[in-house]
N, C-alpha and C. Protein backbone atom coordinates (compact mmCIF):
# COMPACT_ATOMS: atom_id res chain seq x y z
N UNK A 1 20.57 -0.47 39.01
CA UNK A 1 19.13 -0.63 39.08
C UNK A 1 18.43 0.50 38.33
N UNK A 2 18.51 1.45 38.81
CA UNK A 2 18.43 3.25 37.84
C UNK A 2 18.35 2.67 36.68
N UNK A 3 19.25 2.29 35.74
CA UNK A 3 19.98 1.92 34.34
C UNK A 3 19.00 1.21 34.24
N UNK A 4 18.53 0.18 34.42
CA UNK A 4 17.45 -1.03 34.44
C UNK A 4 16.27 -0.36 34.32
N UNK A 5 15.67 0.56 34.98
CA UNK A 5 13.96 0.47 34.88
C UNK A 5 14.44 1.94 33.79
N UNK A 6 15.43 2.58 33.05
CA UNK A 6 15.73 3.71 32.22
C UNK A 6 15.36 3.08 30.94
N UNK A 7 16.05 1.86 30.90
CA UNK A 7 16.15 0.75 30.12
C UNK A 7 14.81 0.76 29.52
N UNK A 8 14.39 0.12 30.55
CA UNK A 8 12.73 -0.58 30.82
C UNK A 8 11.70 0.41 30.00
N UNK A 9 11.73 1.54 30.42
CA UNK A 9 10.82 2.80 30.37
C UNK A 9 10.78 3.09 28.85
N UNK A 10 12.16 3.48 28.27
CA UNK A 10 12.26 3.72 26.74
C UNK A 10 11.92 2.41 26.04
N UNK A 11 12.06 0.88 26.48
CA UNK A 11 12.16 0.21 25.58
C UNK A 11 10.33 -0.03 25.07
N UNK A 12 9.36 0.40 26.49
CA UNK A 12 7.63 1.17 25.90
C UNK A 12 7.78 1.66 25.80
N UNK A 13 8.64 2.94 25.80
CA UNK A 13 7.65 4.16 25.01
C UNK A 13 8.09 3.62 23.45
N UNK A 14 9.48 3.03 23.21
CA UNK A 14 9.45 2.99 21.80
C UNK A 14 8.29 1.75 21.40
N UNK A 15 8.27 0.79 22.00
CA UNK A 15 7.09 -0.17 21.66
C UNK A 15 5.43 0.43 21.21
N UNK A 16 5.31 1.44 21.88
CA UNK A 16 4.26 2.17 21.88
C UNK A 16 3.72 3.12 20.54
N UNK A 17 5.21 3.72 20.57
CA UNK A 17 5.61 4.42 19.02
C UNK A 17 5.34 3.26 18.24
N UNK A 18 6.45 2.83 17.91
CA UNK A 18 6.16 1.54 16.94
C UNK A 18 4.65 0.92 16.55
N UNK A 19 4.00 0.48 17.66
CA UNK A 19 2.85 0.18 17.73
C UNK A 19 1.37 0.67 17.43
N UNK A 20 1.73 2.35 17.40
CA UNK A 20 0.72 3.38 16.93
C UNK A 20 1.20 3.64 15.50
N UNK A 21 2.40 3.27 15.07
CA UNK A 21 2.60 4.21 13.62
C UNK A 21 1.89 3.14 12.87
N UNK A 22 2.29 1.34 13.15
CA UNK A 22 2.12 0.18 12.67
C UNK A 22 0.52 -0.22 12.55
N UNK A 23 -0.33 0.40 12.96
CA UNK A 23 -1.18 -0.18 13.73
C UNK A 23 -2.49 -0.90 12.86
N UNK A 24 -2.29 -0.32 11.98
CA UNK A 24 -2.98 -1.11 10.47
C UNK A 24 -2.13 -2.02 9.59
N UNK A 25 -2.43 -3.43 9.71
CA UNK A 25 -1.37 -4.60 9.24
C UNK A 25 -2.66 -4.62 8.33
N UNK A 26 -2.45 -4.21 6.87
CA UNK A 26 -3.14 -4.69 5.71
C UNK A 26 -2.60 -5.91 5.01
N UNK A 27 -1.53 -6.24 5.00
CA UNK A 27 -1.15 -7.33 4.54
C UNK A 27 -1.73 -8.46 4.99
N UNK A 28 -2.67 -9.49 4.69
CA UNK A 28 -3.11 -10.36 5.25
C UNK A 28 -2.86 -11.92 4.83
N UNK A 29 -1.72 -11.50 3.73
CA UNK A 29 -0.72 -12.49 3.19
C UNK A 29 0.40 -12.28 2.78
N UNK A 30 1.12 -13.98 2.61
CA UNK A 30 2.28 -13.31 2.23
C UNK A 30 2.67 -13.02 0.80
N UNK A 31 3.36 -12.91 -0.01
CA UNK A 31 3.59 -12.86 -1.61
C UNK A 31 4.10 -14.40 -1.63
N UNK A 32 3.03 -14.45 -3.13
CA UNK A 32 3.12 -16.00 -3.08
C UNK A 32 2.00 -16.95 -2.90
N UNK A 33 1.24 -16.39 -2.07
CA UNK A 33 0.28 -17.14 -1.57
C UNK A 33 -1.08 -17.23 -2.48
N UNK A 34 -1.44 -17.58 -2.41
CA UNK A 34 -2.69 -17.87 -3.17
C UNK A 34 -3.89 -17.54 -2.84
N UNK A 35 -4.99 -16.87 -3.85
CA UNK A 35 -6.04 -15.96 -3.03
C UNK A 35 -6.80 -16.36 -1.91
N UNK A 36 -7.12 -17.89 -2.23
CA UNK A 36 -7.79 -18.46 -0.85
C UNK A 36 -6.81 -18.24 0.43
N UNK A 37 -6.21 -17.74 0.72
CA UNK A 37 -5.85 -17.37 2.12
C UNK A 37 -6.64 -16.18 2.52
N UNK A 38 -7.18 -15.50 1.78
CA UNK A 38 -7.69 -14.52 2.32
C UNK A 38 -8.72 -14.54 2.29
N UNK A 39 -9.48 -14.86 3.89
CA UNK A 39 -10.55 -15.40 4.32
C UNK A 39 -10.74 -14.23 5.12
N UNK A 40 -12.18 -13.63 4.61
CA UNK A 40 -12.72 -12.39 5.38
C UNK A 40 -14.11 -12.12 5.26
N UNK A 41 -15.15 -11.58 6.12
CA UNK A 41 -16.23 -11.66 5.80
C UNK A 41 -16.73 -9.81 6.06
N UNK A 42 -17.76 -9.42 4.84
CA UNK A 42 -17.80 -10.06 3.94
C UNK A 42 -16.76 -10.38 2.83
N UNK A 43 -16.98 -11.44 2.06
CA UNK A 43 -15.94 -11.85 0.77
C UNK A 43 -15.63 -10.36 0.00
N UNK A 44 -14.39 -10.64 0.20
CA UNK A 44 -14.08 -9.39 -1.11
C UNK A 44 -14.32 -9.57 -2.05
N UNK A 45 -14.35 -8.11 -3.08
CA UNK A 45 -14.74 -8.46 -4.75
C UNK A 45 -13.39 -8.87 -5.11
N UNK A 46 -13.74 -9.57 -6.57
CA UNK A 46 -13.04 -10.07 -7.04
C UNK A 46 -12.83 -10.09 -8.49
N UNK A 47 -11.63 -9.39 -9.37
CA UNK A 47 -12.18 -8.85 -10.56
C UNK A 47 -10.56 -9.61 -11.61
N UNK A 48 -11.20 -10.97 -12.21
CA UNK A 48 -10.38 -11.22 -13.11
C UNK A 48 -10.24 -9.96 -14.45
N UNK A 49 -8.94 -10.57 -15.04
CA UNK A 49 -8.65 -9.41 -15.99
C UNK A 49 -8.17 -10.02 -17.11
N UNK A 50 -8.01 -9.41 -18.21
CA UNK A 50 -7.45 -9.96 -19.87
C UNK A 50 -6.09 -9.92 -19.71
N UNK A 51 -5.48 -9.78 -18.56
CA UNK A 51 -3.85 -9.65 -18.65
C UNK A 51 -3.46 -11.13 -18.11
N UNK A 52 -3.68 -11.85 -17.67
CA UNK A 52 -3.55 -12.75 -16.38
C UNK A 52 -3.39 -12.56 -15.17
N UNK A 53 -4.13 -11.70 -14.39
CA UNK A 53 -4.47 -10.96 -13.33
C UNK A 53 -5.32 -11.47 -12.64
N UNK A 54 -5.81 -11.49 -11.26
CA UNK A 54 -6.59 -11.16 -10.62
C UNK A 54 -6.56 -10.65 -9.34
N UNK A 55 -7.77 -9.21 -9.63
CA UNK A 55 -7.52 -8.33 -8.11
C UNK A 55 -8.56 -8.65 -7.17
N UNK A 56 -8.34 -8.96 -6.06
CA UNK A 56 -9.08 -9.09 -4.88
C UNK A 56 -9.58 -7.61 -4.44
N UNK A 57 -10.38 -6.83 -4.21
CA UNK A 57 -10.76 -5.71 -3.72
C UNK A 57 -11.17 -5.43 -2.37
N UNK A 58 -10.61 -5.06 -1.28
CA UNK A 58 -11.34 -4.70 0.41
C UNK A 58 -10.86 -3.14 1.05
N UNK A 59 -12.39 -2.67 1.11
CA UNK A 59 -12.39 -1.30 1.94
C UNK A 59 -11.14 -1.21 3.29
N UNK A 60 -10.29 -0.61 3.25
CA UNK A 60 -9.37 -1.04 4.43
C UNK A 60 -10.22 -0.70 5.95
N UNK A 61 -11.16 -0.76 5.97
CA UNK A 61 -12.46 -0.82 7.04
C UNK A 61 -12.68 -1.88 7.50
N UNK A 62 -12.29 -2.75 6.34
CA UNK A 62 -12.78 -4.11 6.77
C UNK A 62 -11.28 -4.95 7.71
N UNK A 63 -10.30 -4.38 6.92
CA UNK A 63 -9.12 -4.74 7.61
C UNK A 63 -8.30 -4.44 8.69
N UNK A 64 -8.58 -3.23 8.69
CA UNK A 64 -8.27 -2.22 10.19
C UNK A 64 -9.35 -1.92 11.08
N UNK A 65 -10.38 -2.76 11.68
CA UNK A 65 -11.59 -2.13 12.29
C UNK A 65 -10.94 -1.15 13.47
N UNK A 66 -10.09 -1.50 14.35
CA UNK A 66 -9.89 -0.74 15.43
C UNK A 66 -8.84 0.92 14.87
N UNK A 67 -8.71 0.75 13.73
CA UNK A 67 -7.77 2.29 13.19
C UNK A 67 -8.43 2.64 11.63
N UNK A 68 -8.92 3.95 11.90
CA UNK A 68 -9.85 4.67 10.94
C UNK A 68 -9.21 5.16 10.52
N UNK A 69 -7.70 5.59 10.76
CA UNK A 69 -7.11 6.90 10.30
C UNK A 69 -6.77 6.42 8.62
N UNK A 70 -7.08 5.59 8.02
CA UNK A 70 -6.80 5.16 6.51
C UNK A 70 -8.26 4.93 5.92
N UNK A 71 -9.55 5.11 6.97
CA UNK A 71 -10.68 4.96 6.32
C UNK A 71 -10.96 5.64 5.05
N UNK A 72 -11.71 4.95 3.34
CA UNK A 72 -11.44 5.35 2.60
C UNK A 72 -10.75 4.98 1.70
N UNK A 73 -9.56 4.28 2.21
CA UNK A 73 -8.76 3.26 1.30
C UNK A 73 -9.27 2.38 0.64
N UNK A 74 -8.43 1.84 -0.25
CA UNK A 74 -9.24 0.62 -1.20
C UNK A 74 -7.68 -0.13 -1.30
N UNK A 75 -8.01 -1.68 -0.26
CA UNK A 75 -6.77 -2.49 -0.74
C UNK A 75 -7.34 -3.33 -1.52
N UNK A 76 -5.51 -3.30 -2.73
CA UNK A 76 -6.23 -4.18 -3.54
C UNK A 76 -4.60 -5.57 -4.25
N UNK A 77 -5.00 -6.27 -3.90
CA UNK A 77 -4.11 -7.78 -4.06
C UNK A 77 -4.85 -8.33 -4.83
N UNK A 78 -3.16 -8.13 -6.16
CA UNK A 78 -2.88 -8.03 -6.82
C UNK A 78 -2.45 -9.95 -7.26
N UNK A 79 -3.49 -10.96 -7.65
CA UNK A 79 -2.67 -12.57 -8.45
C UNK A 79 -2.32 -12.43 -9.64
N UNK A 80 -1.02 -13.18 -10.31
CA UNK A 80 -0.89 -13.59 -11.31
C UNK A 80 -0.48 -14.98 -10.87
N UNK A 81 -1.39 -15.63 -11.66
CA UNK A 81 -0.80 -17.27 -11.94
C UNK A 81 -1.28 -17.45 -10.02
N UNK A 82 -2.75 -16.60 -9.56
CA UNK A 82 -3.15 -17.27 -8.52
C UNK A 82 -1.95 -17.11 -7.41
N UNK A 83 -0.99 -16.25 -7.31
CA UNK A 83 -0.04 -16.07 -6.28
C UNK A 83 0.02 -14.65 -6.10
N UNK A 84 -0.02 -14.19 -4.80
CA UNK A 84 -0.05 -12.81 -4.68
C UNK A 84 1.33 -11.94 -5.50
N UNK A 85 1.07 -10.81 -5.73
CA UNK A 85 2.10 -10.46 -6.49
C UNK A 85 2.88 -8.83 -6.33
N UNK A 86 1.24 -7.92 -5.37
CA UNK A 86 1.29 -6.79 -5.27
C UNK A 86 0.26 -6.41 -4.33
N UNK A 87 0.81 -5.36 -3.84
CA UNK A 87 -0.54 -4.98 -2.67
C UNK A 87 -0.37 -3.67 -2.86
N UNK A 88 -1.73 -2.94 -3.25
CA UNK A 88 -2.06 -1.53 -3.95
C UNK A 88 -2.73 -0.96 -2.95
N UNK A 89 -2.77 0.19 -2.29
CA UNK A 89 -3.26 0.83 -1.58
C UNK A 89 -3.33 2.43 -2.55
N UNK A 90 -5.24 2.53 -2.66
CA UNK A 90 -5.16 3.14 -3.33
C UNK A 90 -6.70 4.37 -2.65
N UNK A 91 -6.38 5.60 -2.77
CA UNK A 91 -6.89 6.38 -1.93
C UNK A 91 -7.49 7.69 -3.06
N UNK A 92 -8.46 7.51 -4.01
CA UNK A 92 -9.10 8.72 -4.24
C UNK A 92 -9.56 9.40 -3.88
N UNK A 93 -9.88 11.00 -4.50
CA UNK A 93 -10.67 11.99 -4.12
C UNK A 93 -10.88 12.60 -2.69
N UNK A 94 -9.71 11.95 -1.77
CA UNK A 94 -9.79 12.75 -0.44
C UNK A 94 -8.78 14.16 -0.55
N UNK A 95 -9.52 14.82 0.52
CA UNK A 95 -8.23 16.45 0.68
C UNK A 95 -7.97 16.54 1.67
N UNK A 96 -6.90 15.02 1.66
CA UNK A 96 -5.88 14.93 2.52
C UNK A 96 -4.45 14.27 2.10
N UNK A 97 -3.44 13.66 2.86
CA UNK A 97 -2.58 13.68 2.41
C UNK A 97 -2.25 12.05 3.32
N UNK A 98 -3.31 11.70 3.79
CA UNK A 98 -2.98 10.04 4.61
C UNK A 98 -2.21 9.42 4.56
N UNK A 99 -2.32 8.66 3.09
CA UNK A 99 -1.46 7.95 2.47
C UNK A 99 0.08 8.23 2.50
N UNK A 100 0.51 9.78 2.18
CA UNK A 100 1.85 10.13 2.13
C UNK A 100 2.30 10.25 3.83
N UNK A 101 1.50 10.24 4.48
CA UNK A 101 1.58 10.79 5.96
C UNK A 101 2.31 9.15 6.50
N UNK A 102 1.35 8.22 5.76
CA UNK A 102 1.16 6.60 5.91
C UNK A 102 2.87 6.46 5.57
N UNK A 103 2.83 6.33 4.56
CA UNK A 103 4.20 5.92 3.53
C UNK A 103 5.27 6.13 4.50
N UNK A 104 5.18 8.15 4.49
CA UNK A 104 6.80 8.30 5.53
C UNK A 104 6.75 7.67 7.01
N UNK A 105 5.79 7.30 7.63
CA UNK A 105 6.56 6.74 8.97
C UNK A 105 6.96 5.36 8.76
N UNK A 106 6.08 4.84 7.90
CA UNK A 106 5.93 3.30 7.32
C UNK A 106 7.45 3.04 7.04
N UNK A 107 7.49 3.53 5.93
CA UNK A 107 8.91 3.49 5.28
C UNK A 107 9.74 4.17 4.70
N UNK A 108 9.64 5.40 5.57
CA UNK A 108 10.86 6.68 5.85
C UNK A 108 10.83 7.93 4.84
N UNK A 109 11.06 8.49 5.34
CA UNK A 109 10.54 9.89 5.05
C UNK A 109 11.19 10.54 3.74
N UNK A 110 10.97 11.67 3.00
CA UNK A 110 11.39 12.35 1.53
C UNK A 110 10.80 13.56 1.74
N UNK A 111 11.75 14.26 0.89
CA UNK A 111 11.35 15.54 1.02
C UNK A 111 10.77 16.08 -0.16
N UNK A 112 9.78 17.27 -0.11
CA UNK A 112 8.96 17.65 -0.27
C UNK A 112 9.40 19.37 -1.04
N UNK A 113 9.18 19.78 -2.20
CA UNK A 113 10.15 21.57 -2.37
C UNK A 113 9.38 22.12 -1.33
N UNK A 114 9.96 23.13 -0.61
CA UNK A 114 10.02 23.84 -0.08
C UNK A 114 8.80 25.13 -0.09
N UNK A 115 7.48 25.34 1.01
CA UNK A 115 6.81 25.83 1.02
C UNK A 115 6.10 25.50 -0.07
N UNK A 116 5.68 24.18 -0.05
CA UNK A 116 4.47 23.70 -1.07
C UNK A 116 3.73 23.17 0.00
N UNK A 117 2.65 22.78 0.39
CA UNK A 117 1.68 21.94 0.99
C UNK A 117 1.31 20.27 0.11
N UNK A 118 1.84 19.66 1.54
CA UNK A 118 1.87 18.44 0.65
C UNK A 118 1.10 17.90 0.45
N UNK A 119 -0.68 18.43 0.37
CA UNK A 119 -1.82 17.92 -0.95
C UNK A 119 -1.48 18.39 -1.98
N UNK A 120 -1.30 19.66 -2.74
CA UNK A 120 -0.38 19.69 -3.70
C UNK A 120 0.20 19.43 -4.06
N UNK A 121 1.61 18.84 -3.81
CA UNK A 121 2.06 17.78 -3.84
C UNK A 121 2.10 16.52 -5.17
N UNK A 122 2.55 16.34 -6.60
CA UNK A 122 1.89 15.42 -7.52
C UNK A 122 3.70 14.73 -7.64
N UNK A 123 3.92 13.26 -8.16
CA UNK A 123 4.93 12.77 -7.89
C UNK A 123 4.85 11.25 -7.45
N UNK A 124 6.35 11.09 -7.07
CA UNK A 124 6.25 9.50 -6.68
C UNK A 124 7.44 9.68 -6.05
N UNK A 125 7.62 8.36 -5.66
CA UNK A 125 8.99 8.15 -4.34
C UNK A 125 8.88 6.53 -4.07
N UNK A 126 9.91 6.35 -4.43
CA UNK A 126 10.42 4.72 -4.00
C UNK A 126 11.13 4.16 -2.94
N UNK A 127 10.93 3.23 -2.21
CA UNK A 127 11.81 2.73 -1.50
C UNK A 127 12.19 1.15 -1.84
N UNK A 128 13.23 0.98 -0.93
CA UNK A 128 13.02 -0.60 -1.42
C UNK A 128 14.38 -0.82 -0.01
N UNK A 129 13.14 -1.91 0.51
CA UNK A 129 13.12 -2.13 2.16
C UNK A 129 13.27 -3.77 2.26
N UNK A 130 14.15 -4.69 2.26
CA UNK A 130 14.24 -5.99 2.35
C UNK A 130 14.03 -6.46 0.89
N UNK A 131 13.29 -7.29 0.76
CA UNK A 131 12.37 -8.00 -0.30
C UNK A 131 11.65 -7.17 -1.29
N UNK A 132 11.12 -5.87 -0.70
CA UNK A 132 9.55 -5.45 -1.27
C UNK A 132 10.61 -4.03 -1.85
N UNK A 133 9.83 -3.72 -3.08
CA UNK A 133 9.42 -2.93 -3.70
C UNK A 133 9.10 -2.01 -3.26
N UNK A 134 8.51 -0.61 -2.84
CA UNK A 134 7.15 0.33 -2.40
C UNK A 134 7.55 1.78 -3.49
N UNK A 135 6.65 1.90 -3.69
CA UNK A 135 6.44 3.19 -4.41
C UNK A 135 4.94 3.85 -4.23
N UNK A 136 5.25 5.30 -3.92
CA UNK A 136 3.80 6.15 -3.37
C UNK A 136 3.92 6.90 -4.67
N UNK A 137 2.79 6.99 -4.76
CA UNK A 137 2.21 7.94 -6.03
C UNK A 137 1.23 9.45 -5.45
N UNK A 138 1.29 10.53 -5.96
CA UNK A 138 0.09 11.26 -5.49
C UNK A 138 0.21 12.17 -7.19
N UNK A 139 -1.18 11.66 -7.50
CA UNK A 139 -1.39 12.03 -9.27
C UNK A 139 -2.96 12.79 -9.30
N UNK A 140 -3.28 13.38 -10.30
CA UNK A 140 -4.45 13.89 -10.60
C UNK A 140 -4.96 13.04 -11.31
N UNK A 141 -6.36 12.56 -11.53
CA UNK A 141 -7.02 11.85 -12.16
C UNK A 141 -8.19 12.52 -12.73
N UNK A 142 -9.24 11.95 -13.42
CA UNK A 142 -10.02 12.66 -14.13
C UNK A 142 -11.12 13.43 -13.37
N UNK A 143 -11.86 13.43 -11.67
CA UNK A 143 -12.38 13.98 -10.95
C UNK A 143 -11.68 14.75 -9.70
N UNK A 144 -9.91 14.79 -10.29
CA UNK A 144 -9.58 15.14 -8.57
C UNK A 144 -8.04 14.46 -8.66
N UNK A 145 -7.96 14.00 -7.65
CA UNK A 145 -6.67 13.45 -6.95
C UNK A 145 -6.82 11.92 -6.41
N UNK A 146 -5.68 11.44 -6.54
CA UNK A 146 -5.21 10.25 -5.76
C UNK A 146 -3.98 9.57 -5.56
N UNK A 147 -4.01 9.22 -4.76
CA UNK A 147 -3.03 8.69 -3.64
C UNK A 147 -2.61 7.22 -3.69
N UNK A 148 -1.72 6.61 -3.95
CA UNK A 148 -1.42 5.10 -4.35
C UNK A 148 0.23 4.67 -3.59
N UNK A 149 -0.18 3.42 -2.95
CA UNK A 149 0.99 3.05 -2.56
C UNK A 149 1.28 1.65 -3.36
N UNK A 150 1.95 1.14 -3.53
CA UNK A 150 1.96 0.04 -4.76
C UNK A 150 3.30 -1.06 -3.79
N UNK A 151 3.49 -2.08 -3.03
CA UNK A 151 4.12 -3.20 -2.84
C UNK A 151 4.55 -3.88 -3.76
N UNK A 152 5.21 -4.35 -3.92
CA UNK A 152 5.34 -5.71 -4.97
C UNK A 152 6.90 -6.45 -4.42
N UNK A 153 7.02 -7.51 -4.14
CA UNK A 153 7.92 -8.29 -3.63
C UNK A 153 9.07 -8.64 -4.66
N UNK A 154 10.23 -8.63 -4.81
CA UNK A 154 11.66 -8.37 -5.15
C UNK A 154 11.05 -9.89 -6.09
N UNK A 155 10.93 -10.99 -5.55
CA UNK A 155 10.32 -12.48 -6.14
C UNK A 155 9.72 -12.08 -7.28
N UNK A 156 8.81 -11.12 -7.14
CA UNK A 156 7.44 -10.93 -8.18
C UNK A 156 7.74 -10.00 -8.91
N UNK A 157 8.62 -9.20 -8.86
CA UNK A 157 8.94 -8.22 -10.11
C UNK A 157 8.72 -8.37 -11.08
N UNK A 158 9.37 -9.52 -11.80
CA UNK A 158 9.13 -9.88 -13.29
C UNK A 158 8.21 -9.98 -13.54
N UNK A 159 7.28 -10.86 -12.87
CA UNK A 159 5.77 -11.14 -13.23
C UNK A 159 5.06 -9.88 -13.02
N UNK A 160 5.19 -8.53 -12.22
CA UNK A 160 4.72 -7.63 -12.52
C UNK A 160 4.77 -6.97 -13.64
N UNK A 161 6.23 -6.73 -14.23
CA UNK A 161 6.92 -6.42 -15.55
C UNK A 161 6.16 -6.93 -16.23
N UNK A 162 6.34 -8.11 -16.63
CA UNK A 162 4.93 -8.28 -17.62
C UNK A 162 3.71 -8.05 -17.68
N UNK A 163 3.14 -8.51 -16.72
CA UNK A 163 1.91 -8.17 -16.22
C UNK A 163 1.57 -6.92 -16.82
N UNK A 164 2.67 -5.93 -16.22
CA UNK A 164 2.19 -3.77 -16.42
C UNK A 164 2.38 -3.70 -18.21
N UNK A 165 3.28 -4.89 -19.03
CA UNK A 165 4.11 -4.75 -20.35
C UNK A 165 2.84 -4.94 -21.06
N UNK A 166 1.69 -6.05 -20.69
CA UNK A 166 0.67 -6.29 -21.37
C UNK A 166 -0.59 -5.43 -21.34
N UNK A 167 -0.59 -4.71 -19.55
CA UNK A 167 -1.77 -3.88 -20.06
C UNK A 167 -1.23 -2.42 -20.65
N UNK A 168 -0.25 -2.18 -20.49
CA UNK A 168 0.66 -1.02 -21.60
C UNK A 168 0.29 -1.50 -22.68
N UNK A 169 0.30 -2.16 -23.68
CA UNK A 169 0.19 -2.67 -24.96
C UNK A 169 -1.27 -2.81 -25.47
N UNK A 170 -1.73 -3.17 -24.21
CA UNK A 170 -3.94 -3.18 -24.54
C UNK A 170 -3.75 -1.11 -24.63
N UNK A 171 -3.42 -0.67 -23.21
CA UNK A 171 -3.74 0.38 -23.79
C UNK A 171 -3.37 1.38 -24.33
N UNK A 172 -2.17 1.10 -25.44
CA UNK A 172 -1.87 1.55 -26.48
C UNK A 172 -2.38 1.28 -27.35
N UNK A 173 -3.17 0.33 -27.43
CA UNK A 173 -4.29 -0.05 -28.88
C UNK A 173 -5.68 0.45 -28.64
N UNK A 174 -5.87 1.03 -27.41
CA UNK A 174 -7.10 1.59 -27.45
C UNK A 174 -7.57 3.28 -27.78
N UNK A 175 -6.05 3.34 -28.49
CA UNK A 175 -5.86 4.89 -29.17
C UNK A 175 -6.29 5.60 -30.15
């Protein structure tokens, strides 16, 4: 009986864990799917492109109301050919480190050299967890810093490959 409610006890607290690290489900489709599934008010922007692209744009405010701790974010799903393809989580100009904080419990932890502070911190790190893709970015940009987590489903690779092959090629001609 002991053994039973020992059982019981760890199998919430880990539910609990789980449940606080998880607690922002931005994905609100699956890969594949087509933009009309994502029904939200208000409508997200929506920004066709010269590649065969189109990105859906939503404040992750709108997607996480009950967890702020990613307030600031910008998700952004990613169509080609009208089927989801990528889910970008992308975090400028904060001086913090969310996103990377996000990434390692999300999908496991990397190390960092030794006595650096990890806003400082510039780089990338991949995983690749079932199906999906993930790669975190933390880069300098032209006002500052930012923070990028990038999805893309094992299915959709190629069509990303191209996708990234064509706007590589626009902006190599804009040199």
């Amino acid at each position: 009986m002991r053994k039973k409610i020992t059982i019981i006890v760890l199998s919430l607290v880990m539910l609990f864990f789980a449940s606080t690290s998880y607690a922002c489900n931005f994905q609100m489709s699956q890969f594949g799917d087509p933009k009309e599934k994502i029904v939200i008010n208000p409508a997200p922007l929506s920004f066709p492109d010269q590649f065969g692209g189109e990105s859906l744009a939503i404040p992750i405010q709108a997607l996480c109301k009950n967890d702020n701790s990613l307030y600031g974010t910008l998700v952004v799903y990613l169509y080609i050919e009208n089927k989801l393809s990528q889910i970008q989580l992308y975090r400028p100009n904060m001086e913090d480190a969310k996103l990377m904080d996000f990434a390692m419990k999300k999908y496991g932890k990397f190390n960092l050299p030794e006595g650096m502070p990890k806003q400082m911190w510039r780089g990338s790190y991949n995983w690749e967890i079932g199906n999906d893709y993930i790669e975190y970015i933390s880069t300098n940009i032209h006002d500052g810093h930012a923070e990028v987590i990038e999805i893309t489903n094992k299915l959709y690779a190629n069509a990303m490959a191209d996708y990234n092959a064509k706007v590589g090629e626009w902006l190599d001609s804009q040199k």
